[in-house]
Protein backbone atom coordinates (compact mmCIF):
# COMPACT_ATOMS: atom_id res chain seq x y z
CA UNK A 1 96.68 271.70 187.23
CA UNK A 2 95.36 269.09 189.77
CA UNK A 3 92.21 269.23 191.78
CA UNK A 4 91.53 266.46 194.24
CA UNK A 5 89.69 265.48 197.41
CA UNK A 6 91.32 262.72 200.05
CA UNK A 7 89.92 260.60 202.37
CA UNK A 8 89.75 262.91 205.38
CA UNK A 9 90.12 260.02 208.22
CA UNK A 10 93.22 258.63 206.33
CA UNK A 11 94.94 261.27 204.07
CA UNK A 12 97.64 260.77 201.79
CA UNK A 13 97.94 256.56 203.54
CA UNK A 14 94.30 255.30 201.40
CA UNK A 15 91.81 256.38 198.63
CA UNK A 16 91.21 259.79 197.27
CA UNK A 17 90.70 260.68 193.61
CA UNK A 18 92.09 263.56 191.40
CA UNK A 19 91.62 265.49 188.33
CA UNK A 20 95.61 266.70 186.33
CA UNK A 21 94.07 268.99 183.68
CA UNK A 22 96.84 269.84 180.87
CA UNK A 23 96.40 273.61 180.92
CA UNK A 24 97.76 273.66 176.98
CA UNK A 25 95.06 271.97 176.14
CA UNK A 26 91.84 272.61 178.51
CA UNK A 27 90.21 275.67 179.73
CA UNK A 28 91.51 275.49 183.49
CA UNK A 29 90.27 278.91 183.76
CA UNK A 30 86.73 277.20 183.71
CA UNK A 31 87.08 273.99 185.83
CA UNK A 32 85.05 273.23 189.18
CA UNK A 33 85.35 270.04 191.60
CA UNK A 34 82.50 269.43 193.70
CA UNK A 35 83.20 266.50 196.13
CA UNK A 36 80.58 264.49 197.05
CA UNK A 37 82.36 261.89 198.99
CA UNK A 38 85.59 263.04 200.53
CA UNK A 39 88.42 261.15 199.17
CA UNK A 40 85.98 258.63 196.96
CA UNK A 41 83.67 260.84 194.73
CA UNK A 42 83.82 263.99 192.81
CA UNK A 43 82.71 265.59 189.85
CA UNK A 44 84.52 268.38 187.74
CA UNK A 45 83.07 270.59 185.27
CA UNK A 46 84.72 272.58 182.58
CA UNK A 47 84.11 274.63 179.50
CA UNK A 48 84.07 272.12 176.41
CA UNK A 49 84.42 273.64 172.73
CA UNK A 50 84.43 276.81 173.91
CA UNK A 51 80.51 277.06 174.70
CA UNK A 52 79.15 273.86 176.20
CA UNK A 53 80.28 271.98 179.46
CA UNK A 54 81.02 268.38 180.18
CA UNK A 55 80.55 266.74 184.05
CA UNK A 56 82.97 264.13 184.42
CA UNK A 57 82.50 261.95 187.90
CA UNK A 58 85.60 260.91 189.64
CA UNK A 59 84.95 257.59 191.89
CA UNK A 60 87.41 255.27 194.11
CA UNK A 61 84.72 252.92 195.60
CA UNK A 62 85.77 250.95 198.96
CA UNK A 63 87.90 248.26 199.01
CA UNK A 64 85.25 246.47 200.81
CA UNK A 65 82.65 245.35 198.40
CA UNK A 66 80.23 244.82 201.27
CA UNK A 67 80.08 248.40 201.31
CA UNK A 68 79.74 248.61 197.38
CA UNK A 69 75.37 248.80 197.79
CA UNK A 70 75.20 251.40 200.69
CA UNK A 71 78.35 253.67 198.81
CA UNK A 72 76.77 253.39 195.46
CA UNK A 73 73.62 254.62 196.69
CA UNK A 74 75.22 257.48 198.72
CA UNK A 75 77.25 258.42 195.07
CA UNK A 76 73.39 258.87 193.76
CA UNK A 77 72.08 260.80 196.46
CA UNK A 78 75.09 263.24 196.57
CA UNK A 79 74.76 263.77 192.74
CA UNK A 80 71.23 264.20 192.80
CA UNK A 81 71.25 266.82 195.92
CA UNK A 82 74.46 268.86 194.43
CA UNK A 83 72.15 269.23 191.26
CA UNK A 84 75.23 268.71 189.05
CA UNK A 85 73.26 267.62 185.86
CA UNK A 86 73.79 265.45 183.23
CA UNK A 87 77.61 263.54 184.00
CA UNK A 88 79.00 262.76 180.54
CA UNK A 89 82.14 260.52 181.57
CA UNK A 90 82.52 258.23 184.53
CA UNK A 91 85.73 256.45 185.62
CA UNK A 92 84.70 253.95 188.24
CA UNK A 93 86.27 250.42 189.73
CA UNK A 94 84.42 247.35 189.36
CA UNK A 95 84.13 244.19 191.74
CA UNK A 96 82.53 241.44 189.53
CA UNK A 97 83.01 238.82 192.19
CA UNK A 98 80.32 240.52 193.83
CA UNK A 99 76.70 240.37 192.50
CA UNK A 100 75.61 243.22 195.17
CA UNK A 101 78.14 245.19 193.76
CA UNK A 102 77.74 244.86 190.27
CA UNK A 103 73.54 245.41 191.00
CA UNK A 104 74.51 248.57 193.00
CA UNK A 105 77.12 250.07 190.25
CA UNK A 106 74.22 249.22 187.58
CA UNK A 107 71.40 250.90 189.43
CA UNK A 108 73.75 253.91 189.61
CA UNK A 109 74.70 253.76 185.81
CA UNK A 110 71.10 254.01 184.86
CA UNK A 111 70.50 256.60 186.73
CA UNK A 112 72.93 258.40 185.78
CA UNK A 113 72.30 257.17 182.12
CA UNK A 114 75.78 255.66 181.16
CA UNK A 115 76.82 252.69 179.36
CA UNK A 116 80.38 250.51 179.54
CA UNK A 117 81.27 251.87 176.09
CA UNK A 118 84.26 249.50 175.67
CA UNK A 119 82.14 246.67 177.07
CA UNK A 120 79.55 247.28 174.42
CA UNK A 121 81.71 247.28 171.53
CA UNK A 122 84.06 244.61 172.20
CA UNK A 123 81.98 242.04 174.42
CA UNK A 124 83.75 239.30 173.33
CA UNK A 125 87.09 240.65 175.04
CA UNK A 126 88.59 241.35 178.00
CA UNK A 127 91.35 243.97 179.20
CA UNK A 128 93.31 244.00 182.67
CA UNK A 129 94.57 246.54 184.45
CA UNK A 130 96.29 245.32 187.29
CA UNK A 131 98.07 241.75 187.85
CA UNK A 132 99.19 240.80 191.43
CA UNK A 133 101.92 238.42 193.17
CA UNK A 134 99.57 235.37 193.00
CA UNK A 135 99.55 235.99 189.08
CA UNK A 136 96.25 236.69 189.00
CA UNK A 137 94.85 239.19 186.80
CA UNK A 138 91.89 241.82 187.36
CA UNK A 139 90.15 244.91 185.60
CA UNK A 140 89.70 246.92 188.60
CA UNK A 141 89.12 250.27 186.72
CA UNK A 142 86.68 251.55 183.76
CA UNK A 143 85.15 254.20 181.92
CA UNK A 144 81.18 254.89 181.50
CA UNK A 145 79.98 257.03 179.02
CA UNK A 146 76.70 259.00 178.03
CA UNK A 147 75.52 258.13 175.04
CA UNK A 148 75.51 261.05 173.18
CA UNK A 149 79.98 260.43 173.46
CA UNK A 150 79.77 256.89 172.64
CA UNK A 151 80.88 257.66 168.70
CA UNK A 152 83.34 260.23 169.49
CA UNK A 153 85.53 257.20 171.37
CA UNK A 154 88.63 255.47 169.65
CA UNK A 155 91.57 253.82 170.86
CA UNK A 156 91.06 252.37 174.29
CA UNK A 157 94.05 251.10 175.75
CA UNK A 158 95.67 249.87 179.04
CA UNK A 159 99.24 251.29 179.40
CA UNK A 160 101.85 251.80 182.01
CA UNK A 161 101.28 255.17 184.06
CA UNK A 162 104.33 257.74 184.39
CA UNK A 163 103.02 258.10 187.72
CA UNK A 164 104.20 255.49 189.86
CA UNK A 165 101.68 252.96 190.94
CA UNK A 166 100.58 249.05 190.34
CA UNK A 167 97.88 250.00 187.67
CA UNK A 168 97.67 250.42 184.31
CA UNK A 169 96.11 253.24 183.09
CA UNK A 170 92.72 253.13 180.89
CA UNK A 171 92.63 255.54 178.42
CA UNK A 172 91.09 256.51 175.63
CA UNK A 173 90.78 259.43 173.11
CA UNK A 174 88.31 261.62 171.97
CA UNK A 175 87.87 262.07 168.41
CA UNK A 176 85.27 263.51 165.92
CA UNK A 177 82.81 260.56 164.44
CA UNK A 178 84.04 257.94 162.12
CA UNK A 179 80.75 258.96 159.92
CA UNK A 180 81.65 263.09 160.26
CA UNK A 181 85.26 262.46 159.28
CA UNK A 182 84.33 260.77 155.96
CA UNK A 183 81.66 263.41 154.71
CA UNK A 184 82.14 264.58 151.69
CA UNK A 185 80.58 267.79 151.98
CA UNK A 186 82.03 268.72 155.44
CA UNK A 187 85.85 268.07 153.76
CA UNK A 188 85.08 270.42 150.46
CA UNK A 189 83.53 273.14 152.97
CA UNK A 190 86.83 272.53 155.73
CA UNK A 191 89.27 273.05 152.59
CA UNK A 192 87.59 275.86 151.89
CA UNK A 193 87.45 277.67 155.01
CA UNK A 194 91.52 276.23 155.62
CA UNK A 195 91.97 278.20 152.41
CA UNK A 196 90.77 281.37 153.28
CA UNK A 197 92.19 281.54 156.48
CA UNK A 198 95.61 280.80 155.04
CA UNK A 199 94.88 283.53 152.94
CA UNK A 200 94.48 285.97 155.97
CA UNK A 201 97.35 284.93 157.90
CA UNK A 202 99.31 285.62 154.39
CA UNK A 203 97.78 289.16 154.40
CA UNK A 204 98.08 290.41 158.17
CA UNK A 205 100.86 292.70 157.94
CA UNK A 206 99.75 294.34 161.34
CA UNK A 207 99.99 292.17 164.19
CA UNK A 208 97.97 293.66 166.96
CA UNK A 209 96.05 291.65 169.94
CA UNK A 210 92.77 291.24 167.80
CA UNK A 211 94.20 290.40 164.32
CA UNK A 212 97.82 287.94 164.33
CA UNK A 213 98.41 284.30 163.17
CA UNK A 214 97.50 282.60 166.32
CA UNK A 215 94.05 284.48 166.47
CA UNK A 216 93.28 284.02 163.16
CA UNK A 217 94.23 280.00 163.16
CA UNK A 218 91.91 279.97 166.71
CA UNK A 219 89.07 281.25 164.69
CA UNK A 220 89.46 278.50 161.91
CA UNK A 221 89.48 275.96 164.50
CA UNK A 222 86.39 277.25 166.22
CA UNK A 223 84.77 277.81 162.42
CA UNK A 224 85.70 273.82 161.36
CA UNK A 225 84.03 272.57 164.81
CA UNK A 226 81.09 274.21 164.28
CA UNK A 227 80.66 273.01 160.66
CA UNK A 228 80.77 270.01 161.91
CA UNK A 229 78.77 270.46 164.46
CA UNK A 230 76.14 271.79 161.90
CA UNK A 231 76.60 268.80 159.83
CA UNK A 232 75.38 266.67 162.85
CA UNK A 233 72.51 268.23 163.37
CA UNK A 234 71.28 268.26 159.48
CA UNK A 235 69.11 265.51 158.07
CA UNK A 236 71.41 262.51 156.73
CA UNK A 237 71.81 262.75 153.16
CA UNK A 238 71.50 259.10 151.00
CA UNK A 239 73.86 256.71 149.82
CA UNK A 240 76.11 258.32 152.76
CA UNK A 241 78.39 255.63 154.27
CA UNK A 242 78.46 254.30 158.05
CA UNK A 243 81.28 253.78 159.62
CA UNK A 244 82.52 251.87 163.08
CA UNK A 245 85.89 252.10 164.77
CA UNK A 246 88.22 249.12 164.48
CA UNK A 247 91.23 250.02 166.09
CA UNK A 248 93.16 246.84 167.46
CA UNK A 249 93.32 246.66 170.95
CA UNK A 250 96.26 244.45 173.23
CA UNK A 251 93.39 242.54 174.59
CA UNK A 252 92.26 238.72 174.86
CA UNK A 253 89.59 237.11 173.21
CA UNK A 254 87.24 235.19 174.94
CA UNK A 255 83.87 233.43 174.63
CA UNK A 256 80.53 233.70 176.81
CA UNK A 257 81.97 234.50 179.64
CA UNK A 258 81.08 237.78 181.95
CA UNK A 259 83.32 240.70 182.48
């Protein structure tokens, strides 16, 4: 499923961003794009975990980073009079040759509450995403979180796109806390619940619409995630480990230098 917005003096020739939703694994059914730039900004909002939603804003910023101040402002402005709430993911360019621009982009990620996630944990590095004929390198694209995300993030990476074009992809995936993962408690009470529900499928001799296999392994997952969920929100228990991601990335180390 794709939802997008183009540039409505140039379509289909410059800009425009888009949302491709995998419909095996999102609720599509539940998915709205609000443009608030034509062909530069939008947001989308979608059913997350089955009962809570997550904003994500969409930006392709002007290749003109004169116009980077003025644009960033109008990205605020829109998002404030749309009333979209709080935006939990942001994939943005950047222009750091441009101190306007990088002042203007800041502004808007406090507003907006968002951090360079990536940035934050890996400051001594740097990642590109697009290298031109003068073999010059840039990172011309990243992702801003909320902070509420920031542990749920692992493996960041830069790849080649199976859609044709001159930039690698960012991505990253979305994962369950390094800390959640290794609690004790939350594995016995998983097993437990994995048990019983391989019990039931076991026992469902009638398969009907409200009792087969595939409902009764939805229910498990929607019984694990709320465990943990639960085990979030409980008072941390001593002598309980922390943990921090420390995937490798393909990136280059550097020293006191700004990115």
């Amino acid at each position: 499923m794709v939802l997008n917005t183009n540039d409505p003096t140039r379509p289909g020739n410059s800009a425009g961003v888009a949302f491709v939703l995998n419909k095996e694994l999102t609720n599509t059914a539940s998915a709205k794009m609000k443009t608030l730039i034509p062909g530069h900004a939008a947001t989308l909002s979608l059913k997350w975990h089955n009962n809570e939603n997550i904003n994500i804003l969409n930006v392709y910023a002007p290749n003109n980073t004169s116009e980077h101040p003025s644009f960033w402002e109008k990205v605020k402005t829109e998002w404030q009079r749309c009333d979209i709430g709080q935006i939990d993911l942001m994939a943005a360019p950047t222009h750091l040759d441009n101190e306007r621009a990088i002042d203007a982009l800041r502004d808007l990620r406090s507003a907006l509450n968002m951090q360079d996630t990536w940035r934050m944990s890996y400051p001594q590095h740097r990642i590109f995403m697009f290298s031109s004929n003068h073999n010059t390198l840039s990172c011309l694209d990243r992702i801003f979180l909320s902070d509420k995300h920031t542990e749920s993030l692992i493996n960041w990476d830069s790849q080649i796109c199976q859609i044709p074009t001159d930039h690698h992809m960012v991505t990253v995936r979305w994962s369950w806390p390094m800390g959640i993962i290794s609690d004790d408690t939350l594995q016995k009470n998983i097993i437990t619940l994995g048990i019983e529900t391989q019990q039931k499928i076991i026992e469902n001799e009638q398969r009907n619409e409200d009792a087969n296999p595939q409902i009764i392994w939805e229910k498990f997952k929607d019984d694990m995630i709320n465990l943990a969920k639960k085990n979030r929100k409980d008072p941390p228990r001593q002598n309980q480990p922390t943990y921090k991601a420390t995937d490798k990335r393909p990136t280059e180390n550097i020293e006191h230098q700004r990115y």
